[in-house]
Protein backbone atom coordinates (compact mmCIF):
# COMPACT_ATOMS: atom_id res chain seq x y z
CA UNK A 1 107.81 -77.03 -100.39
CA UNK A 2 108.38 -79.82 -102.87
CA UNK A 3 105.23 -82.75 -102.54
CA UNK A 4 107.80 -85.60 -102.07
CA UNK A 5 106.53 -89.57 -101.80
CA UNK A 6 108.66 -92.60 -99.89
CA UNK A 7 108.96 -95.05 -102.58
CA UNK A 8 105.91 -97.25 -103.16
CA UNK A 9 107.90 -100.20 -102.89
CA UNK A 10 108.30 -99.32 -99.46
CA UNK A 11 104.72 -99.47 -98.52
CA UNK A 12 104.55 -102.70 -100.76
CA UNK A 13 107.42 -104.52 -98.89
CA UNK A 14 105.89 -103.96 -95.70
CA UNK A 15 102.46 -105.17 -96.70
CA UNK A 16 103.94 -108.46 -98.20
CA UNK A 17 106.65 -108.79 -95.90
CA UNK A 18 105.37 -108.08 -92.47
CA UNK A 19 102.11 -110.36 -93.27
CA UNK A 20 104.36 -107.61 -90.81
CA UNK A 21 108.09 -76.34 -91.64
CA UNK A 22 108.64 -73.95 -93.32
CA UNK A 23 110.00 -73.76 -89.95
CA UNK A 24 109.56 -75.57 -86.79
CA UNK A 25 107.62 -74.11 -83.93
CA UNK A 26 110.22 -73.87 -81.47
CA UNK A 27 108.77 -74.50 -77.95
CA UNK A 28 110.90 -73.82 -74.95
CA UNK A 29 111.89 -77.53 -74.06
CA UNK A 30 112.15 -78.12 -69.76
CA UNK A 31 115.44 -78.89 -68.72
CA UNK A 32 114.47 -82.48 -68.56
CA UNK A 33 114.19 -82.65 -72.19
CA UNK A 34 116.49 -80.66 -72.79
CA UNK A 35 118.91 -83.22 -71.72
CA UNK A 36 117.75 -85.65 -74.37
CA UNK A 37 119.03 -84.57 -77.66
CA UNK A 38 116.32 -83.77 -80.24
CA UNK A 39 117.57 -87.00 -82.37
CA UNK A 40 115.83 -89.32 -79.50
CA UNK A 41 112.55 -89.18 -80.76
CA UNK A 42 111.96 -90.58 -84.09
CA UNK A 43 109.22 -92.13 -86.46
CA UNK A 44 109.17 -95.26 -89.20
CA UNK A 45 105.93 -93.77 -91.97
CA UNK A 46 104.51 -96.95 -93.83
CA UNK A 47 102.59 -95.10 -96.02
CA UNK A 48 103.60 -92.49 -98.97
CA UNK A 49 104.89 -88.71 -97.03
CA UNK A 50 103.43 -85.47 -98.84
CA UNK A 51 104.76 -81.91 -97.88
CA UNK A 52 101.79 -81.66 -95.04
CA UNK A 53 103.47 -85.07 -93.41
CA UNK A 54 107.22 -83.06 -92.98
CA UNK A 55 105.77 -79.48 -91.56
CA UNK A 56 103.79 -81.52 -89.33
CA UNK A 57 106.82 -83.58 -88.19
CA UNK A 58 108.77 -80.22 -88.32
CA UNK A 59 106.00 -78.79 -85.96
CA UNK A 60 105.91 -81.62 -83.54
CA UNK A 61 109.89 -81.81 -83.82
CA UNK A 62 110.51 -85.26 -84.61
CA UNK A 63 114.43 -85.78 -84.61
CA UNK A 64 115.08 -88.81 -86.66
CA UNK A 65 113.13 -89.98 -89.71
CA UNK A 66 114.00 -93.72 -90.79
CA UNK A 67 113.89 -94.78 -94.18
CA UNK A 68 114.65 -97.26 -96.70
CA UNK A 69 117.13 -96.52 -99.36
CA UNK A 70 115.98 -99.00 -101.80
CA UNK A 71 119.32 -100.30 -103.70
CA UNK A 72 116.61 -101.91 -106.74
CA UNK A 73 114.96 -98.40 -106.86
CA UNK A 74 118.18 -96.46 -107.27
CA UNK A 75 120.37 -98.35 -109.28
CA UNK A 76 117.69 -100.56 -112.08
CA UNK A 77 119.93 -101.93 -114.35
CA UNK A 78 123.85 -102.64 -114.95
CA UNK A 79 123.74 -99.38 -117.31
CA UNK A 80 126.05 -96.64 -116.04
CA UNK A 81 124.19 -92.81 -115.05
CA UNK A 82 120.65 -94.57 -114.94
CA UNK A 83 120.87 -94.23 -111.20
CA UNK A 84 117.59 -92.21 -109.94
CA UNK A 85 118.03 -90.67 -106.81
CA UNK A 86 115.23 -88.18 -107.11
CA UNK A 87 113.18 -89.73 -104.91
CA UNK A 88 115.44 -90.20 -101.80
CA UNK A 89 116.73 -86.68 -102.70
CA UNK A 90 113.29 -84.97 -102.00
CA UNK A 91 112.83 -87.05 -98.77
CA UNK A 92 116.63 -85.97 -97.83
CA UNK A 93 115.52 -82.25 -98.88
CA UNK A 94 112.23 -82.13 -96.60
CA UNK A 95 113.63 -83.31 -93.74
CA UNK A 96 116.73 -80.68 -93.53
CA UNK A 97 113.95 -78.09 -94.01
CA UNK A 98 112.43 -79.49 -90.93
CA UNK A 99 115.47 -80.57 -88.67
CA UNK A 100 115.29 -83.91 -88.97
CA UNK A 101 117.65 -86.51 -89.27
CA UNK A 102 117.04 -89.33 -91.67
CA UNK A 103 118.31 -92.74 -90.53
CA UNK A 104 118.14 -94.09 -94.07
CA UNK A 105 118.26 -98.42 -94.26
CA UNK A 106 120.16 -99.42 -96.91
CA UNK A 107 118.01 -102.47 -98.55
CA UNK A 108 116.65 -104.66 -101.76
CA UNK A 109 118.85 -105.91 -103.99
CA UNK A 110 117.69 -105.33 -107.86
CA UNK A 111 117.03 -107.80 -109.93
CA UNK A 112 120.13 -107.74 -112.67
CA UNK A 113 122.20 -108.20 -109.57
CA UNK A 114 120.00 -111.44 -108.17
CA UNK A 115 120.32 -112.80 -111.24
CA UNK A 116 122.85 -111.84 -113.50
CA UNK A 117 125.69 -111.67 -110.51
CA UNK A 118 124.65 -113.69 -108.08
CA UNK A 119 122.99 -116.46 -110.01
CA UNK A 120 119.82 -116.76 -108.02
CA UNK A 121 116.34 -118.09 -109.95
CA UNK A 122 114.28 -114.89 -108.80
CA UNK A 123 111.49 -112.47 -109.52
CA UNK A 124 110.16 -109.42 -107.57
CA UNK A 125 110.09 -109.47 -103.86
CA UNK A 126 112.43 -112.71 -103.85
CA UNK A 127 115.39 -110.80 -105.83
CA UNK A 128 114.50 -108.03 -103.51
CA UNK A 129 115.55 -109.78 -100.18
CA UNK A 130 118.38 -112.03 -101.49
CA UNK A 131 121.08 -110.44 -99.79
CA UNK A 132 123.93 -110.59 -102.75
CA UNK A 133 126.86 -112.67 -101.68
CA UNK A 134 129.21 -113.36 -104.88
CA UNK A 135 132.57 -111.45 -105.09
CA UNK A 136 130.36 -109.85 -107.78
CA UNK A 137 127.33 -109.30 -106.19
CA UNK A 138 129.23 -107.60 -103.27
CA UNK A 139 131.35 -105.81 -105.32
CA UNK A 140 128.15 -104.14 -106.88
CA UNK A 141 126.84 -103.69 -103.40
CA UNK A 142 129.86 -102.04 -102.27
CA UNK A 143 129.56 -99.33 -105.21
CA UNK A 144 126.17 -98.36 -104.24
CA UNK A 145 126.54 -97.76 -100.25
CA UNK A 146 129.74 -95.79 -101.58
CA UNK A 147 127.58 -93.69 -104.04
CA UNK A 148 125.16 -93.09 -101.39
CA UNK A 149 127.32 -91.84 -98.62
CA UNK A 150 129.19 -89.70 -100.84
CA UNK A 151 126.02 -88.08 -101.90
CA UNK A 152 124.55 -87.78 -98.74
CA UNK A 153 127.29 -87.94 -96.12
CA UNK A 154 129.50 -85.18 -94.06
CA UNK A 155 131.19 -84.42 -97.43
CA UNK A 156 127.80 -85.08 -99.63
CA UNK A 157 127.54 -83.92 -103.43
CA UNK A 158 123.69 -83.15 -102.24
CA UNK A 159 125.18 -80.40 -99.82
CA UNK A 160 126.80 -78.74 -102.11
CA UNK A 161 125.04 -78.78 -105.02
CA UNK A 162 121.82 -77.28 -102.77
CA UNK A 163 123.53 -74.70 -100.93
CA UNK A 164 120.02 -73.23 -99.94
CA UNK A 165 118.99 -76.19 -97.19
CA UNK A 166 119.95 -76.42 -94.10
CA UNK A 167 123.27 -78.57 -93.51
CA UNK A 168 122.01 -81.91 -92.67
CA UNK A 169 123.57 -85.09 -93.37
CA UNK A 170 123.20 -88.61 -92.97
CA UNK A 171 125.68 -89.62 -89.75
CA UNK A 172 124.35 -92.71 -89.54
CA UNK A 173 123.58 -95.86 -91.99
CA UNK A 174 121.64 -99.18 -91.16
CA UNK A 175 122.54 -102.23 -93.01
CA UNK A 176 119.83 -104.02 -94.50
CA UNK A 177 116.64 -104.95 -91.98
CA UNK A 178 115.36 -107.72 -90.10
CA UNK A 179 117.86 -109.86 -91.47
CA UNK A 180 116.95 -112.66 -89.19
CA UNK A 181 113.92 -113.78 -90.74
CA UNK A 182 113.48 -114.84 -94.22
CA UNK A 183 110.54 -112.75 -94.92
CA UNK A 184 113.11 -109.76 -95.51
CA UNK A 185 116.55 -111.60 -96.03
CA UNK A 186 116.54 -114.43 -98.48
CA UNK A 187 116.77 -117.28 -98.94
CA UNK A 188 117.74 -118.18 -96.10
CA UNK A 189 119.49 -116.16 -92.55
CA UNK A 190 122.42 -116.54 -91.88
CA UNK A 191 124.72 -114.67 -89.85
CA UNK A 192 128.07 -115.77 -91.66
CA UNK A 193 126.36 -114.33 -94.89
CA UNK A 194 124.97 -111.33 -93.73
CA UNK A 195 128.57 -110.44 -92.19
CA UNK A 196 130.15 -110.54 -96.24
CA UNK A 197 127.62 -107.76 -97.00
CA UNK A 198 127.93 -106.23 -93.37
CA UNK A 199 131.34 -106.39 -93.88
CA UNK A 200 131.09 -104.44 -97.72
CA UNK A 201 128.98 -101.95 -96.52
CA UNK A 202 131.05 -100.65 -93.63
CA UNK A 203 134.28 -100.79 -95.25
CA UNK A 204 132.43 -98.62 -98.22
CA UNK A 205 130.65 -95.75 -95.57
CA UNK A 206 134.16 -95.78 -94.02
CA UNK A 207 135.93 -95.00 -96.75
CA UNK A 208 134.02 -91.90 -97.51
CA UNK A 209 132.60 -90.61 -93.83
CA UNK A 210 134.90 -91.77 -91.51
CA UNK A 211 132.98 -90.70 -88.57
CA UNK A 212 129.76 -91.85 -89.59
CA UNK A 213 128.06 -94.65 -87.34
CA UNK A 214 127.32 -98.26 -88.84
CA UNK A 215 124.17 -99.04 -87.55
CA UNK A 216 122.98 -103.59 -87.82
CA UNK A 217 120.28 -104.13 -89.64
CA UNK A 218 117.32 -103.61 -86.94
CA UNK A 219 116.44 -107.36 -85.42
CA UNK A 220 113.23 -108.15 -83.78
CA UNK A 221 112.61 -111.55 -81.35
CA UNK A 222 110.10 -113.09 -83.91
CA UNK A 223 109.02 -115.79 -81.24
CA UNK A 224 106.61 -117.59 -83.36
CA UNK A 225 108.25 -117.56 -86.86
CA UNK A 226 109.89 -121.26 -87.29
CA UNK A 227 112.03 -120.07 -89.88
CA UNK A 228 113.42 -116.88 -88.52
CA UNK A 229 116.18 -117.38 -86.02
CA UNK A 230 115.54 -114.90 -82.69
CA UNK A 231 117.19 -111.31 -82.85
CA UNK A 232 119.03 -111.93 -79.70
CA UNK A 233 120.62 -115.27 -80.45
CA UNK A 234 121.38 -113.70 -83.96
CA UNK A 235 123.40 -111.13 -82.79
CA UNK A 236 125.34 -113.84 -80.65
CA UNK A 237 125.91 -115.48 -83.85
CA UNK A 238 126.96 -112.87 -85.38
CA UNK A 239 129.84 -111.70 -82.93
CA UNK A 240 131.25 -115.32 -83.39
CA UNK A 241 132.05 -114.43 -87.05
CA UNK A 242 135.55 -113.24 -87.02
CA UNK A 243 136.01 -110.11 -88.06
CA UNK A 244 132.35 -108.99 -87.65
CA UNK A 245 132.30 -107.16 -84.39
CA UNK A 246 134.40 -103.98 -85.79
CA UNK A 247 132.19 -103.38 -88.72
CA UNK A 248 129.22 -101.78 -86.75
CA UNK A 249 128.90 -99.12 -84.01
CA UNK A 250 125.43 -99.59 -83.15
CA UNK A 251 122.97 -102.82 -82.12
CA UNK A 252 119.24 -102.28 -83.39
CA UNK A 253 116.48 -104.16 -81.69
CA UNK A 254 112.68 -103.98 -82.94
CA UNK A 255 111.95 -104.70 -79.26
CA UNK A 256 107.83 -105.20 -79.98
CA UNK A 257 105.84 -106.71 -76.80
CA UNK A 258 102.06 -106.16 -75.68
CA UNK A 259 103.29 -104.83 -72.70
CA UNK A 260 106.46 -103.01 -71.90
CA UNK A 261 107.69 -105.53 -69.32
CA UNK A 262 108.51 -107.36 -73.01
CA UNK A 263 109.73 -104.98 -74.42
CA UNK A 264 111.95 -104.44 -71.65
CA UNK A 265 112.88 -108.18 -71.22
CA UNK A 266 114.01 -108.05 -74.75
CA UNK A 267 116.29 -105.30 -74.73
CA UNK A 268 117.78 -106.76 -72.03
CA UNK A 269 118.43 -109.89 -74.00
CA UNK A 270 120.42 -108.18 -76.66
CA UNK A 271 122.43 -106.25 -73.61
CA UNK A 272 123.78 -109.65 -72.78
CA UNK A 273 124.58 -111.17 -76.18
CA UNK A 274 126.73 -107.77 -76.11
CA UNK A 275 128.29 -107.53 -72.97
CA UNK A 276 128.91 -111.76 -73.63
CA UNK A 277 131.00 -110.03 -76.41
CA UNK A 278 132.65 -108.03 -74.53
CA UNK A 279 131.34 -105.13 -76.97
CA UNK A 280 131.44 -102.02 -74.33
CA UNK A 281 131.81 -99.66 -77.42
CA UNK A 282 128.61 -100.72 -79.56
CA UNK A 283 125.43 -98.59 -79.30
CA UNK A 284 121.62 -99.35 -78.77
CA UNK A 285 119.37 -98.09 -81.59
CA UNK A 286 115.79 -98.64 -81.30
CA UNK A 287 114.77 -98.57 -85.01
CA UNK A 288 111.30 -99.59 -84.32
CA UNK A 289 108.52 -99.88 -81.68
CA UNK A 290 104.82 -99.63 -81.51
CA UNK A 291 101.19 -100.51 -80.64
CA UNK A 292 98.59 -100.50 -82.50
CA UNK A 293 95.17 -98.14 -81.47
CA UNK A 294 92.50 -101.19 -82.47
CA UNK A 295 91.19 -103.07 -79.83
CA UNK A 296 91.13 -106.32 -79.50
CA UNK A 297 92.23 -109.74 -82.10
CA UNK A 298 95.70 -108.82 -81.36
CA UNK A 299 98.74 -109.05 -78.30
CA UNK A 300 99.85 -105.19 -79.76
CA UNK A 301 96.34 -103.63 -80.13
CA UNK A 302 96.23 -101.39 -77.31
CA UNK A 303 93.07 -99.25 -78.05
CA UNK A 304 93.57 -95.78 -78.67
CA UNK A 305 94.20 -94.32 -75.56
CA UNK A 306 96.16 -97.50 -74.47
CA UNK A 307 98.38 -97.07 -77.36
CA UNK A 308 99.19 -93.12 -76.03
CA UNK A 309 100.04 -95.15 -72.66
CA UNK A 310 102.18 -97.81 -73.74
CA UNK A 311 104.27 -94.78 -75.91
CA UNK A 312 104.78 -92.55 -73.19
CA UNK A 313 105.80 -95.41 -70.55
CA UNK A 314 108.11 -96.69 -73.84
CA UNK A 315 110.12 -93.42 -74.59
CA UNK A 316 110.42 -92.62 -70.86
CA UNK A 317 111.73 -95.68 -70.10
CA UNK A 318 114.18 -95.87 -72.62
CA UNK A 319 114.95 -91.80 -72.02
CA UNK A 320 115.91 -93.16 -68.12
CA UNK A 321 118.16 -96.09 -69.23
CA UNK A 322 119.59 -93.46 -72.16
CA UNK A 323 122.99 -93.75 -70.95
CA UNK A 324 123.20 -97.04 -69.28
CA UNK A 325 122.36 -98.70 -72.75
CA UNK A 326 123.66 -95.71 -74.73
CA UNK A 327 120.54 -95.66 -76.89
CA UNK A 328 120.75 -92.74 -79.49
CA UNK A 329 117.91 -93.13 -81.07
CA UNK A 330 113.96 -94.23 -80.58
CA UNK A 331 112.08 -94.42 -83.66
CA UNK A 332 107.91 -95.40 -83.34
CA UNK A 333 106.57 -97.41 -85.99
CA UNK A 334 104.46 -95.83 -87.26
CA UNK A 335 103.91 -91.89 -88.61
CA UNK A 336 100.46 -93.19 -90.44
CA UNK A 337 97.95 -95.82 -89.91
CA UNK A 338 97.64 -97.58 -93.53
CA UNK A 339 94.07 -98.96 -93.85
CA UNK A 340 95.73 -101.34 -97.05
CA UNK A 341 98.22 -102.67 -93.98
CA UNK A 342 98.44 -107.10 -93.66
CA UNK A 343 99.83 -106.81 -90.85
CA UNK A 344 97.08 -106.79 -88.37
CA UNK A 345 98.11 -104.67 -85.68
CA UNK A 346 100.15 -102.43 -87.92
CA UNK A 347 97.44 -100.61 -89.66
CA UNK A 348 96.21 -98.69 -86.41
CA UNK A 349 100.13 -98.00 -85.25
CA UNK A 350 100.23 -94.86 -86.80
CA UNK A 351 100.63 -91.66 -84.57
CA UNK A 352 97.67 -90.34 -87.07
CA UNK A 353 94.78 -91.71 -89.14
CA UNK A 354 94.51 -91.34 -92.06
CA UNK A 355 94.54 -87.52 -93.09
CA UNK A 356 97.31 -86.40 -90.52
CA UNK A 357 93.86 -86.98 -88.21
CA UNK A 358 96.03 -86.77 -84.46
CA UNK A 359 95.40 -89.28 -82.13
CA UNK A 360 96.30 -89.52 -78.35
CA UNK A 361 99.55 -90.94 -79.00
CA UNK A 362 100.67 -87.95 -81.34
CA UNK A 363 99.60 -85.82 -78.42
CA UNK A 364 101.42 -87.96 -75.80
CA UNK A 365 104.77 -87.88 -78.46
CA UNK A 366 104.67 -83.69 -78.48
CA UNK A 367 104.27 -83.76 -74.93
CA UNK A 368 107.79 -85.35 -74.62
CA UNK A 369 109.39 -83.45 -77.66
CA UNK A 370 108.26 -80.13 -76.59
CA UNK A 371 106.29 -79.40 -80.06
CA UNK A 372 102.81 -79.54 -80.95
């Protein structure tokens, strides 16, 4: 198996911004998981993922790895066939081996577009987050989600030119993240803005996978960020754009609270905004959640065995309200702890130290997959 690495822009973006097998070992599930489909239980890695990472994830049968698809990593300059999908290609590759689905998030605009196209005075990170939102800009947007779905989509180049994996494309596309706070849409949120490119995006993933599932952006409550507006008043702004509301199938809360009374509360916040909307069809995707195993300095630092606690009581209750909220999808931030992490609580939130070292929450997640 190929060594394959998430892009290291990934790992940088977090740190600045969040300041946040060969075959599976196939364990009889109980009927009671059985009923959940494998795709349930995902992960979010914030660190780089080697060979060792997927068979491990293979082994413990994680159903749904999310990603970012960085639009500034695959597509660098104006220059047609400089595109370098290599990278999202290997992490594509190593899942299928495994049997996991990759929830990829389509983000970061590159910097000829920032500047050149949509006139903004940028550098790095800041032509990174600034959502494009000229005719031009868009257009360019547009182009890429449609290269990327017809690569990896039902009807994928990727599949056919690698007839030796196992068949397993992307269903299901996320439009940009956390777009309600400026630290990862700039320069400013706004929902009327973010429905132009929501608007692109779907219209281009429909055009080539008609079945596939537009997924929001994922949205977390941000309580004490002045500048950020809320998730859940967010996505009330955003089904008063006209037009908005039929250009995604699925609502994706970051739902993060020390206990899980909070998170609770907060998924039933964004339940409301869409049943205010009268949107009966859209689905619930939980694109990230987690504790952290430190103790201590920190609302989300759980300790370690706290940590295994607060994930088991998460995925069960969100495996009991399955249906209710038609959630497809629970992914944990994180796979890894990153010991380079800002964000305070996020360095311990891995499932593993450093090392793929186990801790009681990888335990706790096997013991509700079935794997090991």
């Amino acid at each position: 198996m190929t060594t394959t690495h998430i892009s290291r822009s990934w790992t940088i973006l977090l740190l600045a911004a969040a300041a946040i097998a060969a075959a599976a070992i196939a364990l009889t599930p109980s009927s009671a998981q059985a009923a959940v489909p494998k795709s349930f239980y995902g992960v979010v890695p914030q660190t780089d993922l080697t060979a060792a990472d997927f068979d491990r994830m293979g082994q413990g049968r994680v159903g749904t790895l999310r990603v970012p698809l960085f639009w500034s990593a695959v597509d660098p300059s104006p220059a047609a066939g400089d595109e370098a999908w290599g990278g999202f290609d290997a992490i594509v590759a190593d899942s299928a081996r495994n049997g996991i689905e990759v929830l990829p998030f389509l983000y970061g605009t590159p910097t000829w577009v920032a500047r050149d196209l949509d006139g903004r005075d940028c550098s790095g990170h800041d032509c990174v987050i600034s959502a494009p939102q000229t005719p031009a800009g868009l257009d360019a947007w547009s182009a890429f989600v449609a290269r990327a779905v017809a690569r990896y989509g039902s009807n994928g180049t990727f599949w056919t030119q690698n007839p030796g994996l196992p068949r397993q494309p992307i269903e299901a596309w996320q439009v940009w993240n956390e777009q309600n706070s400026p630290e990862f849409y700039g320069p400013k949120p706004k929902p009327k803005a973010y429905a132009k490119l929501l608007d692109r995006a779907a219209g281009a993933i429909r055009a080539q996978d008609a079945a596939a599932d537009v997924v929001l952006g994922g949205m977390a409550e941000l309580a004490g960020v002045k500048t950020a507006i809320k998730g859940s008043k967010y996505l009330t702004k955003l089904y008063r754009v006209k037009g908005a509301k039929k250009d995604f199938d699925g609502v994706a809360p970051h739902p993060y609270g020390a206990k899980l009374k909070k998170v609770s509360a907060q998924v039933d916040l964004y339940r409301k905004a869409m049943k205010k909307a009268r949107d009966k069809r859209a689905d619930m995707w939980i694109t990230e959640l987690g504790w952290g195993s430190a103790k201590g300095g920190h609302p989300l630092h759980r300790g370690k065995k706290g940590q295994a606690q607060r994930l088991k009581e998460a995925f069960k209750y969100f495996k009991k309200k399955r249906k209710k909220l038609n959630v497809q999808t629970v992914t944990w931030f994180s796979w890894m702890d990153s010991p380079t992490s800002i964000c305070k609580w996020c360095a311990t939130s891995g499932l593993f130290r450093q090392g793929l070292v186990e801790k009681p929450a990888w335990r706790a997640f096997v013991k509700l997959t079935g794997g090991s």
